[in-house]
Each structure stands twice: as structure tokens, then as C-alpha cells.
C-alpha atoms as a PDB file:
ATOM      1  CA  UNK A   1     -15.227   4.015  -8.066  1.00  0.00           C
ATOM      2  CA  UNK A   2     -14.678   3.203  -4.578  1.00  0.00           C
ATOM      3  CA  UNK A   3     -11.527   2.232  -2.599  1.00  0.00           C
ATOM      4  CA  UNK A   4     -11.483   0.073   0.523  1.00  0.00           C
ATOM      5  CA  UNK A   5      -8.315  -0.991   2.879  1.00  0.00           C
ATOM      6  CA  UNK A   6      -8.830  -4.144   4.525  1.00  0.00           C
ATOM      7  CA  UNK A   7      -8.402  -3.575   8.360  1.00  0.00           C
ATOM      8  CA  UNK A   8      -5.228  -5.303   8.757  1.00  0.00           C
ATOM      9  CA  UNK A   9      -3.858  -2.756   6.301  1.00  0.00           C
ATOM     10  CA  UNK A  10      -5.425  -0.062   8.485  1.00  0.00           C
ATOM     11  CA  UNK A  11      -3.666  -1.407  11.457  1.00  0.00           C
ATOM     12  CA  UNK A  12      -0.136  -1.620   9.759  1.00  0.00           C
ATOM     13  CA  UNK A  13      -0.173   1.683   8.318  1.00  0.00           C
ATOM     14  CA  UNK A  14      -1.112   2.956  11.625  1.00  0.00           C
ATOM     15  CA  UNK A  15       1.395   0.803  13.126  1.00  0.00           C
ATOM     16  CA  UNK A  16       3.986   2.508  10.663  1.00  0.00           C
ATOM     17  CA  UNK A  17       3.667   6.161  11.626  1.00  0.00           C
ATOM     18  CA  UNK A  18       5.344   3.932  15.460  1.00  0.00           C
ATOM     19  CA  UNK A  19       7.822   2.040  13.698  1.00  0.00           C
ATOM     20  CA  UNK A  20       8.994   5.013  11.509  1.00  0.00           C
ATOM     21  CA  UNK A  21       9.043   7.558  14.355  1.00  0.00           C
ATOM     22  CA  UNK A  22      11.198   4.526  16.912  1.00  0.00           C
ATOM     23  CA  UNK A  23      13.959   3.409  13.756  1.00  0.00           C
ATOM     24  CA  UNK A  24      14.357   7.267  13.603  1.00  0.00           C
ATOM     25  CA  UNK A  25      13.667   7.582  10.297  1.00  0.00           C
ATOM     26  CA  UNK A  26      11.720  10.713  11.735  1.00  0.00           C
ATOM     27  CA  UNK A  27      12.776  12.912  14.212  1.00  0.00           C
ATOM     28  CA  UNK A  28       9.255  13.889  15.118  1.00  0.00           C
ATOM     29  CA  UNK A  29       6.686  11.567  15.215  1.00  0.00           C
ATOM     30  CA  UNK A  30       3.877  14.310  13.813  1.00  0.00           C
ATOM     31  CA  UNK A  31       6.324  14.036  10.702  1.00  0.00           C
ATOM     32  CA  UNK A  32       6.045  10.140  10.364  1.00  0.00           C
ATOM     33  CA  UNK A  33       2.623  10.417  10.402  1.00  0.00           C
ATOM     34  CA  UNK A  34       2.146  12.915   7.881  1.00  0.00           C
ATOM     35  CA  UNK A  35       4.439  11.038   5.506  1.00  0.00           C
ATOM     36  CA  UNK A  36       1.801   7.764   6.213  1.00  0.00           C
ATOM     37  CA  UNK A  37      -0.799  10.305   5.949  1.00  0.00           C
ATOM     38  CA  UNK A  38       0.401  11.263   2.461  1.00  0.00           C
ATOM     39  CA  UNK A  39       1.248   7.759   1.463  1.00  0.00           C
ATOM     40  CA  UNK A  40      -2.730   6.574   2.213  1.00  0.00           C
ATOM     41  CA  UNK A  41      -3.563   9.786  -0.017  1.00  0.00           C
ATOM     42  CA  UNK A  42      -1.396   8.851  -2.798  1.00  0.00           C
ATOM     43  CA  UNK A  43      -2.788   5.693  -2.924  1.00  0.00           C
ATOM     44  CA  UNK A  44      -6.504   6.741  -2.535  1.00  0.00           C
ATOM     45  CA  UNK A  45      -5.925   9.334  -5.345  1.00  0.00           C
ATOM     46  CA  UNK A  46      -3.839   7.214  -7.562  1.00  0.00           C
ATOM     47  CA  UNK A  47      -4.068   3.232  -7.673  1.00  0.00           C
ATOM     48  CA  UNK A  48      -6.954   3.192 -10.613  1.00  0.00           C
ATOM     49  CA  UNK A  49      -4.365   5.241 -12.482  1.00  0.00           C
ATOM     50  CA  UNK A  50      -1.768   3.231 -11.887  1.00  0.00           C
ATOM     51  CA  UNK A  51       0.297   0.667 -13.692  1.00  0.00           C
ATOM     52  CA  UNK A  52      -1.345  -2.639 -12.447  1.00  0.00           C
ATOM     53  CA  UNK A  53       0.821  -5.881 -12.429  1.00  0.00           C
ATOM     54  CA  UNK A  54      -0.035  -9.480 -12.098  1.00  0.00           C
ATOM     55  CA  UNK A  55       1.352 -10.276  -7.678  1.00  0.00           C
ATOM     56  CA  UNK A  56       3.733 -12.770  -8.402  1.00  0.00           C
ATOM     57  CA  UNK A  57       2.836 -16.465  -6.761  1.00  0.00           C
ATOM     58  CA  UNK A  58       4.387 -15.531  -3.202  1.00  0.00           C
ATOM     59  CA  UNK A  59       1.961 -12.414  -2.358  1.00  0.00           C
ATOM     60  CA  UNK A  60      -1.086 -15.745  -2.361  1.00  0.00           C
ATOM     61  CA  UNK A  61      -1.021 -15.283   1.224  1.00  0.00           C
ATOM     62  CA  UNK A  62      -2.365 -12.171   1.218  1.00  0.00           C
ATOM     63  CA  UNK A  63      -5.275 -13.028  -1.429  1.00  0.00           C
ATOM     64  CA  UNK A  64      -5.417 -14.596  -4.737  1.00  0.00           C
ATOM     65  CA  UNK A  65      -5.646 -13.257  -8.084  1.00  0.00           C
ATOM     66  CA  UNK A  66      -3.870 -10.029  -6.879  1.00  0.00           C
ATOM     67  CA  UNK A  67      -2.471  -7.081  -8.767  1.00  0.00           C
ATOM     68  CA  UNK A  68      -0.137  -4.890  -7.218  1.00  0.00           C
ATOM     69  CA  UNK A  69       0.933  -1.167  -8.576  1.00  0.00           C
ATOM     70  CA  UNK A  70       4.066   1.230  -7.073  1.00  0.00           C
ATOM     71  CA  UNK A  71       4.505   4.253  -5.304  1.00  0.00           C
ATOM     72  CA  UNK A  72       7.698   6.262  -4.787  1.00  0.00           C
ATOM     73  CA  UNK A  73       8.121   8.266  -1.919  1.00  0.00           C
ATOM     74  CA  UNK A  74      11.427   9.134  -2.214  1.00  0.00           C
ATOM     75  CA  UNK A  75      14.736   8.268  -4.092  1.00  0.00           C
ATOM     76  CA  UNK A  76      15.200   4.923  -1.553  1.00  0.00           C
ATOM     77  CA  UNK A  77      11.714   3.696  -0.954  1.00  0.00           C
ATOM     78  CA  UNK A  78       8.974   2.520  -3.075  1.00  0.00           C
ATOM     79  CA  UNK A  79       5.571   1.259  -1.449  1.00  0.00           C
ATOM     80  CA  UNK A  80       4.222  -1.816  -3.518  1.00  0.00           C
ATOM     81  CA  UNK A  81       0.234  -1.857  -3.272  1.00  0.00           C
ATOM     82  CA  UNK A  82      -1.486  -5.367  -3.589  1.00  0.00           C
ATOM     83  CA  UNK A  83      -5.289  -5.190  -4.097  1.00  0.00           C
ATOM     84  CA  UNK A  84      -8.141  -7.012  -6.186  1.00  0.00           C
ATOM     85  CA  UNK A  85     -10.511  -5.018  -8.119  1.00  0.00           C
ATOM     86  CA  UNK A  86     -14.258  -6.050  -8.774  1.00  0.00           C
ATOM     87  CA  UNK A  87     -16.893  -4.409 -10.276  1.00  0.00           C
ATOM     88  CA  UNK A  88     -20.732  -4.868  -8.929  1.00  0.00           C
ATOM     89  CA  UNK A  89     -23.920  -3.019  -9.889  1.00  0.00           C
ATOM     90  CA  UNK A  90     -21.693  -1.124 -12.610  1.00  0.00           C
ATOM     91  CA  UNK A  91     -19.007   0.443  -9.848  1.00  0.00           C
ATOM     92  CA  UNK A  92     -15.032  -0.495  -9.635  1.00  0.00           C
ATOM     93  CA  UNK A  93     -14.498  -1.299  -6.299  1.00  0.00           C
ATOM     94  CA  UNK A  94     -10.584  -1.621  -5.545  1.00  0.00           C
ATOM     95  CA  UNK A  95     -10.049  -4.057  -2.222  1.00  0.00           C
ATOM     96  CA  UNK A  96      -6.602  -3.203  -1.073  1.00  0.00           C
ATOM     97  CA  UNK A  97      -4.978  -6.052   1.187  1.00  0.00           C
ATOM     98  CA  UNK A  98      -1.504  -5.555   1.724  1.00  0.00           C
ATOM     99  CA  UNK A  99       0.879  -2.842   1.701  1.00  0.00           C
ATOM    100  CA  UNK A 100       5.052  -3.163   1.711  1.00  0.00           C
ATOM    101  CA  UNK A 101       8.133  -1.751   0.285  1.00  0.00           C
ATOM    102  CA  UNK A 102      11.244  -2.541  -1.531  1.00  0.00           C
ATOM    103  CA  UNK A 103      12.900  -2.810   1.794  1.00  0.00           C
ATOM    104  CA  UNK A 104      10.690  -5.873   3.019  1.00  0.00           C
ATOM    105  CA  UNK A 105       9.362  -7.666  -0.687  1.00  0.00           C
ATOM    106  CA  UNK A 106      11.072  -6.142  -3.635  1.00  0.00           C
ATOM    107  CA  UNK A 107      13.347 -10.038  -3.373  1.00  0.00           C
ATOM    108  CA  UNK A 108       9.814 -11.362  -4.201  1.00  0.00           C
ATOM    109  CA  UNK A 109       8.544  -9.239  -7.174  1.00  0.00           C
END
């Protein structure tokens, strides 16, 4: 089984760790990025385990035939995970191509 982030989710979680740290939801920036470092782990660890859902017709922009599965962080935020999975030569491969959270998308789900 293999896991792979697209690059532009690469970017925006590295992006994240900026945005988190300047809104102040951190007061230290080493913090913000350990909370995106944990994030990436809990979704490395996790998403085959994880309830999958049909992405509902909005999320085509990101890919088609999407599933999506959640991760809480903490009592106010929950990161939504939208990937494909395919399977060649016997292994799962899970393609993940956009990342959000109930802040930004949960008016689309």
C-alpha cells in the first residue's frame, strides 16, 4: 500500500504551517508546524482505515471519481481528505489531491 500527495497538496500544507503561525492560531510557528506535521502523519497512518465517502459533485475540480475521509484535530476543526485510490500490479495506491477543513468546505459536503 502506498500513499502519494499530489504536489499542490505538498505546497498548501506547507503553506499552512505560514498561514496558521500569521492568523495566530499559534503563538510559535515551530508549534504550527508540528500540528501540520502531525496532521500529514495522521493521514499517512490512517486514510486506508478510514471511513471513505463518495466527494460530493463540487470537489470535480479537484479530480473526478473522488472519495474523501475525516480527520479531527481538535473539538473545532476537522480536515476533510479527498483522494482516488487505484490498484496496479496487485498494490493500493491512494493519490491524495486536496486537503481542507470544515472552516473552508464543510457548506459543500
Amino acid at each position: 500500500m502506498k500513499i502519494v500527495a499530489l504536489p499542490e497538496v505538498r505546497k498548501y500544507l506547507k503553506e499552512l504551517i505560514q498561514i496558521l503561525y500569521e492568523k495566530e492560531y499559534f503563538g510559535f510557528e515551530a508549534y504550527a508546524q508540528k500540528y501540520v506535521e502531525d496532521l500529514f502523519h495522521d493521514i499517512l497512518t490512517n486514510l486506508p482505515y478510514k471511513l471513505k465517502k463518495p466527494a460530493p459533485p463540487y470537489f470535480k475540480r479537484y479530480g473526478t471519481k473522488m472519495l474523501y475521509a475525516t480527520f479531527r484535530k481538535n473539538k473545532t476543526t476537522q480536515w476533510y481528505v479527498f483522494f482516488n485510490v487505484y490498484r496496479k500490479k496487485g498494490e493500493t495506491i491512494f493519490v491524495i489531491r486536496y486537503i481542507s477543513n470544515n472552516h473552508m468546505v464543510s457548506q459543500y459536503l
